[in-house]
Protein backbone atom coordinates (compact mmCIF):
# COMPACT_ATOMS: atom_id res chain seq x y z
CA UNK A 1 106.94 118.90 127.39
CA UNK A 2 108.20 116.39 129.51
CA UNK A 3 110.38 116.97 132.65
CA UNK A 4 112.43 114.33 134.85
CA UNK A 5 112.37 115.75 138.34
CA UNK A 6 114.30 114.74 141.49
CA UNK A 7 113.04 114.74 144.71
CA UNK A 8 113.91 113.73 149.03
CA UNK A 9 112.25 114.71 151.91
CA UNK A 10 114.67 116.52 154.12
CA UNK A 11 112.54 115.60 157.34
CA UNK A 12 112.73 111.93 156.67
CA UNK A 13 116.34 112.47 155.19
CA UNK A 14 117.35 113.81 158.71
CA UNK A 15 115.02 111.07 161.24
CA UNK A 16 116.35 108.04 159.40
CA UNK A 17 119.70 109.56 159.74
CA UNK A 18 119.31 110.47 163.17
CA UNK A 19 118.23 106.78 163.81
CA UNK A 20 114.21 108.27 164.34
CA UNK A 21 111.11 107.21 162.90
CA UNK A 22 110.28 108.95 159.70
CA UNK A 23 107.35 111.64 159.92
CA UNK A 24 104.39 109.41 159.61
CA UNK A 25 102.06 109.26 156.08
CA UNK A 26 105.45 110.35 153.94
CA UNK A 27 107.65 107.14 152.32
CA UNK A 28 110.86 106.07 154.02
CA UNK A 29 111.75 105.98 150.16
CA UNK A 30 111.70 109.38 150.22
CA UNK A 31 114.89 109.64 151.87
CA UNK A 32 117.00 109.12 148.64
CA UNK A 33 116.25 110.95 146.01
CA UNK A 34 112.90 110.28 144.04
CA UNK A 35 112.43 110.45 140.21
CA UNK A 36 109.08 111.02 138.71
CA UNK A 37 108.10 111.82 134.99
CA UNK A 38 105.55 115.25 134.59
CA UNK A 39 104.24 116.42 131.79
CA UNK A 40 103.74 120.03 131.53
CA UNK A 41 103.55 122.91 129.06
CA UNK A 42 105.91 124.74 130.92
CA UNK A 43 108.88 124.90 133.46
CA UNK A 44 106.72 127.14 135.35
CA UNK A 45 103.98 124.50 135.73
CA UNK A 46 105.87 121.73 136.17
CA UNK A 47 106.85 123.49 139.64
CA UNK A 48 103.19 124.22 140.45
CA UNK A 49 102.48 120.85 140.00
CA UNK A 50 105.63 119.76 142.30
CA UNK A 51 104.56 122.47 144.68
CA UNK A 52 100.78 120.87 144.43
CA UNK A 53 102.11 117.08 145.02
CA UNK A 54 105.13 117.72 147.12
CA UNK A 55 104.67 120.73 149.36
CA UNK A 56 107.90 122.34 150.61
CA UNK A 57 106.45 123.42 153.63
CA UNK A 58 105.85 119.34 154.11
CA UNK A 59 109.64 119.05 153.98
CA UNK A 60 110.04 117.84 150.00
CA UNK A 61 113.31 119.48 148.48
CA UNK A 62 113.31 119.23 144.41
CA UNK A 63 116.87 118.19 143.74
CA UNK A 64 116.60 118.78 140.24
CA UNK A 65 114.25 119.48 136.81
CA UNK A 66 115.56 118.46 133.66
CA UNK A 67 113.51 118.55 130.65
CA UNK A 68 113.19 115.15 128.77
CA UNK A 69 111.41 116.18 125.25
């Protein structure tokens, strides 16, 4: 299946906000929402693979998961 997902980085949501430097090695993209096409066999991997590529713990919030197909 195929899955649109929605993503932002809430730390360099908040520094650009605040008027800071984003948190260096992440996008200053990633302050608006990002959209990425996954393919995966299953809701439940498609959030593993988020998980994998965007770490919470790193700050990335998925705004949403829809699935495409």
């Amino acid at each position: 299946m195929w899955y649109m997902v929605g993503i932002y980085n809430s730390r360099v949501r908040d520094a650009i906000r605040n008027g800071d430097t984003p948190p260096f090695l992440i996008s200053p993209d990633f302050e608006q929402i990002q959209y990425f096409d996954m393919q995966a066999t299953s809701l439940e991997e498609c959030e593993k693979i988020i998980e994998f590529k965007w770490p919470a713990a790193n700050g990335y919030v998925v705004e949403y998961i829809k699935t495409v197909t």
